[in-house]
PDB file of N, CA and C in Angstrom:
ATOM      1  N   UNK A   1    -140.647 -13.921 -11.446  1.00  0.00           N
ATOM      2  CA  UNK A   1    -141.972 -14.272 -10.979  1.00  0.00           C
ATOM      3  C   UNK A   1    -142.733 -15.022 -12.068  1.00  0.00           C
ATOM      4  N   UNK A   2    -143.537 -15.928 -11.567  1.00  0.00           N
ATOM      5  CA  UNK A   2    -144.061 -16.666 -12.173  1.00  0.00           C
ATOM      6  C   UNK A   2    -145.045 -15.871 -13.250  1.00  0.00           C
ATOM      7  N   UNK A   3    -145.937 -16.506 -14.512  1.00  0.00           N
ATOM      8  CA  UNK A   3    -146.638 -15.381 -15.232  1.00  0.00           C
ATOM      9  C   UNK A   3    -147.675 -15.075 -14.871  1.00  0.00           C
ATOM     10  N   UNK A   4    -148.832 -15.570 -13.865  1.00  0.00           N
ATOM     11  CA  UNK A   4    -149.888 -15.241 -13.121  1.00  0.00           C
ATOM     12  C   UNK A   4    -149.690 -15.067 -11.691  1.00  0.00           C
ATOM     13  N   UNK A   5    -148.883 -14.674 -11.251  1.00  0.00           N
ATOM     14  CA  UNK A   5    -148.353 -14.250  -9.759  1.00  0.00           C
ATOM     15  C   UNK A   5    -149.212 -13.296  -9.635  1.00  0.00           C
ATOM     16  N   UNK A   6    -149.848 -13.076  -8.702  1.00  0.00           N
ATOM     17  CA  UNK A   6    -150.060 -11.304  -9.043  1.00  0.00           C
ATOM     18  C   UNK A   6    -150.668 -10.966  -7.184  1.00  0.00           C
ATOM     19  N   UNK A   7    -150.757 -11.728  -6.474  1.00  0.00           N
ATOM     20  CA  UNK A   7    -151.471 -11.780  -5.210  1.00  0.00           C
ATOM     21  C   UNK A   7    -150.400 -11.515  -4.273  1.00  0.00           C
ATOM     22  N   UNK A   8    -149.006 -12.572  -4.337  1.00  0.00           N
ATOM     23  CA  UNK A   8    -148.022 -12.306  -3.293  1.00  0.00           C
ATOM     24  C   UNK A   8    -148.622 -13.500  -1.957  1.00  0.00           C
ATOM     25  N   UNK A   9    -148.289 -13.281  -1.121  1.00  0.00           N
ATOM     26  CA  UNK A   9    -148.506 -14.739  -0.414  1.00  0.00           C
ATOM     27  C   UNK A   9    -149.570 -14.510   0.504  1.00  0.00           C
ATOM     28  N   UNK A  10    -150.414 -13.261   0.329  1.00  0.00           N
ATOM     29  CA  UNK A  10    -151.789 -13.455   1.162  1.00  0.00           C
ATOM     30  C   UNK A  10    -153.136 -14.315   0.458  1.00  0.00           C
ATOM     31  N   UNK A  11    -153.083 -14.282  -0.931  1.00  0.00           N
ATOM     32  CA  UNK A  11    -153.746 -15.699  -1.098  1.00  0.00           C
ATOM     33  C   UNK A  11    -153.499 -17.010  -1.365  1.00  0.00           C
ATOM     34  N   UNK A  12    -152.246 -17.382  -1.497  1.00  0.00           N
ATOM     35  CA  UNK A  12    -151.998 -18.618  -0.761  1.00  0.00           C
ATOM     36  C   UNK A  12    -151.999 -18.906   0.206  1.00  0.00           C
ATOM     37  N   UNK A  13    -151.871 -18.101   1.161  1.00  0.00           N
ATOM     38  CA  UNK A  13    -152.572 -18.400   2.640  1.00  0.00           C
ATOM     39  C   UNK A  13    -153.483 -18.775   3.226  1.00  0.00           C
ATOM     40  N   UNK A  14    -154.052 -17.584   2.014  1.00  0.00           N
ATOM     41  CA  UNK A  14    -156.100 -17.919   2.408  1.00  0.00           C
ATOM     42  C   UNK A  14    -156.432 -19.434   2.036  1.00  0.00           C
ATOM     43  N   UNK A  15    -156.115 -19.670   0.666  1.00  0.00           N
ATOM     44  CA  UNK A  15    -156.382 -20.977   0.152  1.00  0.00           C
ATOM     45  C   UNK A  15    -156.008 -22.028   1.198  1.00  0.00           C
ATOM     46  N   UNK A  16    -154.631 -22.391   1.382  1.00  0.00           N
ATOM     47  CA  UNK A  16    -154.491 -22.900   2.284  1.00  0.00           C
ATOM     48  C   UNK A  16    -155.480 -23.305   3.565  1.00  0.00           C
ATOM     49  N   UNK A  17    -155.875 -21.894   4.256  1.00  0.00           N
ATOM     50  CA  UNK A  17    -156.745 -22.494   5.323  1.00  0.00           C
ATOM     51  C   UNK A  17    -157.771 -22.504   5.269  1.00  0.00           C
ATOM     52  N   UNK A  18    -158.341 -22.108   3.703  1.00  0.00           N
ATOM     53  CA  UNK A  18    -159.740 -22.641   3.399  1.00  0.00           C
ATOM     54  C   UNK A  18    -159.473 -24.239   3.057  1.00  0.00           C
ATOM     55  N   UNK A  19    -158.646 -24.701   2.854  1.00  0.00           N
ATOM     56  CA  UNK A  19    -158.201 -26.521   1.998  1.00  0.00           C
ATOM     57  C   UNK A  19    -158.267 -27.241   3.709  1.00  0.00           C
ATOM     58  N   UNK A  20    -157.782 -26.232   4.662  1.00  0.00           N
ATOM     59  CA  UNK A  20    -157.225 -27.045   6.260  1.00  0.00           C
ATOM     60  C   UNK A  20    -159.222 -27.374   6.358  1.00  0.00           C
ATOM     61  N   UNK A  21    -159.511 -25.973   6.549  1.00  0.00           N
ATOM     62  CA  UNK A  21    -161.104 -25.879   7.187  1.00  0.00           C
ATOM     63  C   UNK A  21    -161.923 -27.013   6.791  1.00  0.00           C
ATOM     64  N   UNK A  22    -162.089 -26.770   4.931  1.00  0.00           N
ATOM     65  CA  UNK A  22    -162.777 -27.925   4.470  1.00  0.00           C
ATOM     66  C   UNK A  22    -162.509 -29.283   4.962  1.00  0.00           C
ATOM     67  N   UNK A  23    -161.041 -29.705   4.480  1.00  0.00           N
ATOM     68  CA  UNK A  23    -160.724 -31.194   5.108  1.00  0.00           C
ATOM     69  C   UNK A  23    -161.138 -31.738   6.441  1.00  0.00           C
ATOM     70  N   UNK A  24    -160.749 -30.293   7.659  1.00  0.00           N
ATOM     71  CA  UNK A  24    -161.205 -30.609   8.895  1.00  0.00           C
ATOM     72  C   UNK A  24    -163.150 -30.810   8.678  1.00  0.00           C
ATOM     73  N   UNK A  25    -163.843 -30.110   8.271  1.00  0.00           N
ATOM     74  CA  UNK A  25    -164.759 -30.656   8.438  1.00  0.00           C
ATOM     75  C   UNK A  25    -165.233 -31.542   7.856  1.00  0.00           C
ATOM     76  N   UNK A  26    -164.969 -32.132   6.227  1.00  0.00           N
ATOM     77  CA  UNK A  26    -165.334 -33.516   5.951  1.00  0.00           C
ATOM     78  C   UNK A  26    -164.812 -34.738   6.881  1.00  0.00           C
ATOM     79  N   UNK A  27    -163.495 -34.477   7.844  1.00  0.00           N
ATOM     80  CA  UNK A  27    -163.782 -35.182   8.580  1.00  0.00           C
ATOM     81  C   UNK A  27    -164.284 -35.225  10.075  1.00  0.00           C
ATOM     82  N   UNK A  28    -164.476 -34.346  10.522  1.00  0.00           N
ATOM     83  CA  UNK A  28    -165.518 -34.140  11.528  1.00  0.00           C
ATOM     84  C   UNK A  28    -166.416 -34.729  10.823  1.00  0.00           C
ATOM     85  N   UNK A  29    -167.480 -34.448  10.073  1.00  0.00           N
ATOM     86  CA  UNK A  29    -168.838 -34.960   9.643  1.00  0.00           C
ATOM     87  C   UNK A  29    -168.471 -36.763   9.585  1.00  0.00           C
ATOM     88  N   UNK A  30    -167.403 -37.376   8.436  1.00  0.00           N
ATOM     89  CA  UNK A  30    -167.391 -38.610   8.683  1.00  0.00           C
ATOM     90  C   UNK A  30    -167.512 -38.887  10.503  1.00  0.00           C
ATOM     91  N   UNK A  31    -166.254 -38.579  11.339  1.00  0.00           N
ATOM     92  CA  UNK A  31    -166.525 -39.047  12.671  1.00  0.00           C
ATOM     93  C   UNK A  31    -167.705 -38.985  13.314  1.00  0.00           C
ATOM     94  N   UNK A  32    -168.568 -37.603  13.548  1.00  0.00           N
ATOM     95  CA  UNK A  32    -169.460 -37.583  13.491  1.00  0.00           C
ATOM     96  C   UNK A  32    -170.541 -38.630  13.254  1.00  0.00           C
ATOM     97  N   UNK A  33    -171.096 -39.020  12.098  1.00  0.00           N
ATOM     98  CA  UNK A  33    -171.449 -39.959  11.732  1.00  0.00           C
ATOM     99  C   UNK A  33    -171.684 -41.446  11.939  1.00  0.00           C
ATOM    100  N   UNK A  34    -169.921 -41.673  11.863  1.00  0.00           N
ATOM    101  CA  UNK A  34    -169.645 -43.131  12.303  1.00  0.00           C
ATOM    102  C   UNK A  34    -170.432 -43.395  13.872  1.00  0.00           C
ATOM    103  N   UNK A  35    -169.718 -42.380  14.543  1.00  0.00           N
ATOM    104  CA  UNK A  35    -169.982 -42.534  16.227  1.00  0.00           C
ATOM    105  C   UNK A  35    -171.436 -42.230  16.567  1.00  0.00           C
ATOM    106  N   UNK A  36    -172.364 -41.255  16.278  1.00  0.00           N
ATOM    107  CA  UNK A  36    -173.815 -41.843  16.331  1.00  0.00           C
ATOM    108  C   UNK A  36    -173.724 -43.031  15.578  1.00  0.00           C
ATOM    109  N   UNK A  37    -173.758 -43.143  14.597  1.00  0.00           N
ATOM    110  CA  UNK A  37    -174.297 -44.632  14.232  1.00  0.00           C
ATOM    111  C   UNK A  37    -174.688 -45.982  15.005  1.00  0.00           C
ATOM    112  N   UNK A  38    -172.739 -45.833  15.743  1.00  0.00           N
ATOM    113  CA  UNK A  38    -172.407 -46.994  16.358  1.00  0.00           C
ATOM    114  C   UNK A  38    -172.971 -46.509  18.154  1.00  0.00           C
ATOM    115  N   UNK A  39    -173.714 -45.076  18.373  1.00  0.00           N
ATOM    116  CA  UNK A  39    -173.996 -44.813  19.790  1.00  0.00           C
ATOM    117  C   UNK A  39    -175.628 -45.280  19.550  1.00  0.00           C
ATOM    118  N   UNK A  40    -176.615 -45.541  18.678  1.00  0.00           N
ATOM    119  CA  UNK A  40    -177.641 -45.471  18.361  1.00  0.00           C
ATOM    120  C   UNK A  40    -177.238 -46.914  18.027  1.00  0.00           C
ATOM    121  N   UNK A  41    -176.695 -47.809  17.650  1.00  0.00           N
ATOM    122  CA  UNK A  41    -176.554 -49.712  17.747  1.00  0.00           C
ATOM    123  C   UNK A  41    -176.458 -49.500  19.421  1.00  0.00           C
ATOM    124  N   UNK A  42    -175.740 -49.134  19.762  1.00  0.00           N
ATOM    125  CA  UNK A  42    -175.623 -49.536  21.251  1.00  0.00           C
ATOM    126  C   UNK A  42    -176.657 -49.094  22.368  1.00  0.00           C
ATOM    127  N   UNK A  43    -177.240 -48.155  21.941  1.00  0.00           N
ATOM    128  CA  UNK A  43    -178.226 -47.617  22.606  1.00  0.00           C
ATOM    129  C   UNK A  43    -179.615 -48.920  22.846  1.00  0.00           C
ATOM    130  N   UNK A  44    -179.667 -49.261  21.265  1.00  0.00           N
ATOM    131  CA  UNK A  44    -180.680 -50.362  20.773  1.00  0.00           C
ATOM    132  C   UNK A  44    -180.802 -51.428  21.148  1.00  0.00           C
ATOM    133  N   UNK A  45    -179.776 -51.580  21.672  1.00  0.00           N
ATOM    134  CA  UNK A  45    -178.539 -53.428  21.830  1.00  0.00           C
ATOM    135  C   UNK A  45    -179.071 -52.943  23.707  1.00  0.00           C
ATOM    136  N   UNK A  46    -178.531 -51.734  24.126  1.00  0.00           N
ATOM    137  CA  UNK A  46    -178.996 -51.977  25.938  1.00  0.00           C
ATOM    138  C   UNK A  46    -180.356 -52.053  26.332  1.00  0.00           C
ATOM    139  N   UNK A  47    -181.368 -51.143  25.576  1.00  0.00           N
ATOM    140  CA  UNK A  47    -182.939 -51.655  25.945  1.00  0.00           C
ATOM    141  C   UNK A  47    -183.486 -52.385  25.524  1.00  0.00           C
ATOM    142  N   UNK A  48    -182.883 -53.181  24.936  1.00  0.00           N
ATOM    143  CA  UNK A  48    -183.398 -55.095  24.737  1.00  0.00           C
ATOM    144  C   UNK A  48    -182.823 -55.546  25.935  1.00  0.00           C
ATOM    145  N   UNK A  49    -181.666 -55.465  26.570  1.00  0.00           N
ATOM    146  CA  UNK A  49    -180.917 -55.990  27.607  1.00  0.00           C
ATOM    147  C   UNK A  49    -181.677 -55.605  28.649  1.00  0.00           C
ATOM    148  N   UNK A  50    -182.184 -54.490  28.599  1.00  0.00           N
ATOM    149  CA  UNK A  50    -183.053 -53.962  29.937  1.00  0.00           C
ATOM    150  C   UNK A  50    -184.446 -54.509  29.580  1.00  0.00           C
ATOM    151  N   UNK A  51    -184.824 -54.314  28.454  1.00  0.00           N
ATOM    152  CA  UNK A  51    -186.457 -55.119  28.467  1.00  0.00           C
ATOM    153  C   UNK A  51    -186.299 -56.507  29.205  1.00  0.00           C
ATOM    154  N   UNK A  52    -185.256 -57.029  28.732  1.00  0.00           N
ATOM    155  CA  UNK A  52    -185.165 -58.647  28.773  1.00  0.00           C
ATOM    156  C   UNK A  52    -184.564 -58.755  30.903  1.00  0.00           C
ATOM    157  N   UNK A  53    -184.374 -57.827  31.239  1.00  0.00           N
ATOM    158  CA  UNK A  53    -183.665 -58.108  32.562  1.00  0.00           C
ATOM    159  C   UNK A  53    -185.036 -57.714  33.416  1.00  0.00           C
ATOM    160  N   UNK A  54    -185.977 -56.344  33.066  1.00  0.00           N
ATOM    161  CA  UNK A  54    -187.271 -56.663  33.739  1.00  0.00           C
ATOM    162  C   UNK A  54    -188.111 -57.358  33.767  1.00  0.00           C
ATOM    163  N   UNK A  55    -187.960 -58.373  32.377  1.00  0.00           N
ATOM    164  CA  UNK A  55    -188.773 -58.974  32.450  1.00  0.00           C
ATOM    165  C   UNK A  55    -188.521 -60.851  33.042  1.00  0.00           C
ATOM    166  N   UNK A  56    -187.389 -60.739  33.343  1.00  0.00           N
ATOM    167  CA  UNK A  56    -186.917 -61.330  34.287  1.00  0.00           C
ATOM    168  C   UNK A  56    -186.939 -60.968  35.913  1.00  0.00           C
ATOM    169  N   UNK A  57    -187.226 -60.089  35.877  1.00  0.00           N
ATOM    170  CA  UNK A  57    -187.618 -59.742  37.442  1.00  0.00           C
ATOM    171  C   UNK A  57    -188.604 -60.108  37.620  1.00  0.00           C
ATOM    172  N   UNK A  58    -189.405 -59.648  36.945  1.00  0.00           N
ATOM    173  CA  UNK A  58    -190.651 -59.662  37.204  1.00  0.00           C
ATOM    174  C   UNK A  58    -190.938 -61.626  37.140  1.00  0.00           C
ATOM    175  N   UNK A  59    -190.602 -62.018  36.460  1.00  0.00           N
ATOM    176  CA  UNK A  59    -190.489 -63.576  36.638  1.00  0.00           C
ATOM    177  C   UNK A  59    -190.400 -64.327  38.016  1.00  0.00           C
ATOM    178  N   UNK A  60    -188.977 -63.885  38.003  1.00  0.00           N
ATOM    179  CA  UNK A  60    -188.632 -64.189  39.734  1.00  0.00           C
ATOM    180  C   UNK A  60    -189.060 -63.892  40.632  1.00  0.00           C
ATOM    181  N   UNK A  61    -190.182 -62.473  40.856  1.00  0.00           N
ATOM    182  CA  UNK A  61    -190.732 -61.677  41.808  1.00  0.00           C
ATOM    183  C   UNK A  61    -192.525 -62.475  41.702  1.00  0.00           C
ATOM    184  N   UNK A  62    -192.516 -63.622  40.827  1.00  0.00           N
ATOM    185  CA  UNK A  62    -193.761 -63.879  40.877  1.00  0.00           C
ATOM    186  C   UNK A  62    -194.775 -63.799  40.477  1.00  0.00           C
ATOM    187  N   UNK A  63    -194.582 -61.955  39.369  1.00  0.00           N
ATOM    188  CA  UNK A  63    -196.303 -61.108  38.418  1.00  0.00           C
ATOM    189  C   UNK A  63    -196.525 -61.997  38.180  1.00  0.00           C
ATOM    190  N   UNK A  64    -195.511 -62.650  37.200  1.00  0.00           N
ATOM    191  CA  UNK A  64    -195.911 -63.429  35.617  1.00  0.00           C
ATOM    192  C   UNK A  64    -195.292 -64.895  35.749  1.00  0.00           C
ATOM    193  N   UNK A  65    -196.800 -65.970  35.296  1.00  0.00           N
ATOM    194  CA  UNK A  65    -196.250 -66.828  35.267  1.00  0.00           C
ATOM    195  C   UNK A  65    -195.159 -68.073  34.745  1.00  0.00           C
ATOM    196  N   UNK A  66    -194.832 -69.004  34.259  1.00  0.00           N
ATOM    197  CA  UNK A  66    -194.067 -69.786  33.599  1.00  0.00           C
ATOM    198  C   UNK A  66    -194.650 -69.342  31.889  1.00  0.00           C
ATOM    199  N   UNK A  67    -195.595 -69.762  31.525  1.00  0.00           N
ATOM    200  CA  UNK A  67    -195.850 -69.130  30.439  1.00  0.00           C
ATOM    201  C   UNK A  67    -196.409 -67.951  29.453  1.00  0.00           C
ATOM    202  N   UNK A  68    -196.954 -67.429  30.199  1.00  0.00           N
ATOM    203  CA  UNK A  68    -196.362 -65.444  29.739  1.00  0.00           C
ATOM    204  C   UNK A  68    -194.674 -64.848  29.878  1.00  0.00           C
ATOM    205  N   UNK A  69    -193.983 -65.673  30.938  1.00  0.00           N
ATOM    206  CA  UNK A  69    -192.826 -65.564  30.876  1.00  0.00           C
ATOM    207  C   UNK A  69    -192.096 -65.933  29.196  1.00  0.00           C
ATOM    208  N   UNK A  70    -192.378 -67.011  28.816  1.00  0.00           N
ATOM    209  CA  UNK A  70    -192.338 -67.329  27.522  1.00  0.00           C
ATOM    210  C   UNK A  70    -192.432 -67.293  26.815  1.00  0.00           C
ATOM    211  N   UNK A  71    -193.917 -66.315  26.628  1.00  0.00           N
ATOM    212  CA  UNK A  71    -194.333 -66.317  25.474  1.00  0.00           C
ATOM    213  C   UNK A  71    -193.519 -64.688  25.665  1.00  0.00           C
ATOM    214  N   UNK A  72    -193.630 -63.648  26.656  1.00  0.00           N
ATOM    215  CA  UNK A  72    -192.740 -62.396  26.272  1.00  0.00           C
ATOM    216  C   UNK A  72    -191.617 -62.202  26.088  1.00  0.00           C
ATOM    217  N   UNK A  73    -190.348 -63.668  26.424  1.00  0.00           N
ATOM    218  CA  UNK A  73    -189.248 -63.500  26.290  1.00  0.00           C
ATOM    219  C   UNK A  73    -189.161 -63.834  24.579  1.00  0.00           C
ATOM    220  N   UNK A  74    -189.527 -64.921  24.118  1.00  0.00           N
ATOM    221  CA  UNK A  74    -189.717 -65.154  22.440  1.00  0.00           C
ATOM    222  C   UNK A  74    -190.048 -63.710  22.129  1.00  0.00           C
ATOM    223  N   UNK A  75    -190.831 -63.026  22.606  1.00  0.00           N
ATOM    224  CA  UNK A  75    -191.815 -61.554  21.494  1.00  0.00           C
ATOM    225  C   UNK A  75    -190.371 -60.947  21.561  1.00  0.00           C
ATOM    226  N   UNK A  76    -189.698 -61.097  22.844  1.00  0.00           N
ATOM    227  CA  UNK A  76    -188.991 -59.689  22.781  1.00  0.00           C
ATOM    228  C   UNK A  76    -187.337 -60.196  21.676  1.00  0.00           C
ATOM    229  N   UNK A  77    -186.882 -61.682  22.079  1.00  0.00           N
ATOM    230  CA  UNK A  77    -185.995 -62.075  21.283  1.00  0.00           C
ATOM    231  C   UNK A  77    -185.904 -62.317  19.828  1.00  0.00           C
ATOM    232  N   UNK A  78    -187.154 -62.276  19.218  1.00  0.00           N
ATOM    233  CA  UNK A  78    -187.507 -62.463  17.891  1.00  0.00           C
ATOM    234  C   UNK A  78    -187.965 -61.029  17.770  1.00  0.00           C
ATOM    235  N   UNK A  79    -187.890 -59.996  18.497  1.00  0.00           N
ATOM    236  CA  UNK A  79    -188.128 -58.325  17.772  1.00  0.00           C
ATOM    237  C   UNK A  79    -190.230 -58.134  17.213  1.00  0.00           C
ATOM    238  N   UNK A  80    -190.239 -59.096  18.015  1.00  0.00           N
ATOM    239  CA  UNK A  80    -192.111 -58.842  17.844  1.00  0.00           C
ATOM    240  C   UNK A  80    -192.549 -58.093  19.458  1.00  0.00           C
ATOM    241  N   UNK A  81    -193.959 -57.302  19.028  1.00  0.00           N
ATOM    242  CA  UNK A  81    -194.012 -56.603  20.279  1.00  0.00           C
ATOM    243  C   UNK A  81    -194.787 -57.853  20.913  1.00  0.00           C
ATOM    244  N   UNK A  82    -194.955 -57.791  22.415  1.00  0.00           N
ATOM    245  CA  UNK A  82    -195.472 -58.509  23.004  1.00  0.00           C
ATOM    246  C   UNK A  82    -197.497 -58.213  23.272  1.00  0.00           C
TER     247      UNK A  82
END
C-alpha cells in the first residue's frame, strides 16, 4: 500500500463525484448562460419586428399618414423612441 493510503476506496469515490458534480455544474452554468444570452438577442431582434409590422398596419389601415409613417419607421430603425 501506498504511504498515505489510509481511506480505502470510499474516498476516492467521494472525490470522484464531487470532481463529476462540480464539472457538471460549471457546465450547466456556461450553457445556461450562453442560451439566455442568445434567448434575450432574440427576444430583442422579434419586438422590433413586431413594432415595425404594427406599425405597418397601421399605415395600410389608414391612422397614420405618409409622413408620421416615416418619421416612426426611422425612430424605430435607428433605436430612437418615437
Amino acid at each position: 500500500m501506498p504511504m498515505y493510503w489510509s481511506g480505502g476506496w470510499g474516498g476516492w469515490l467521494l472525490m470522484t463525484f464531487a470532481m463529476m458534480v462540480l464539472w457538471g455544474a460549471v457546465v450547466w452554468a456556461i450553457v445556461y448562460a450562453v442560451r439566455g444570452f442568445r434567448d434575450r438577442r432574440e427576444r430583442e431582434r422579434r419586438s422590433e419586428s413586431s413594432a415595425l409590422e404594427i406599425l405597418e398596419g397601421r399605415y395600410a389601415r389608414g391612422e397614420i399618414d405618409d409622413k408620421e409613417f416615416r418619421e416612426r419607421r426611422k425612430a424605430l430603425t435607428e433605436g430612437r423612441a418615437a
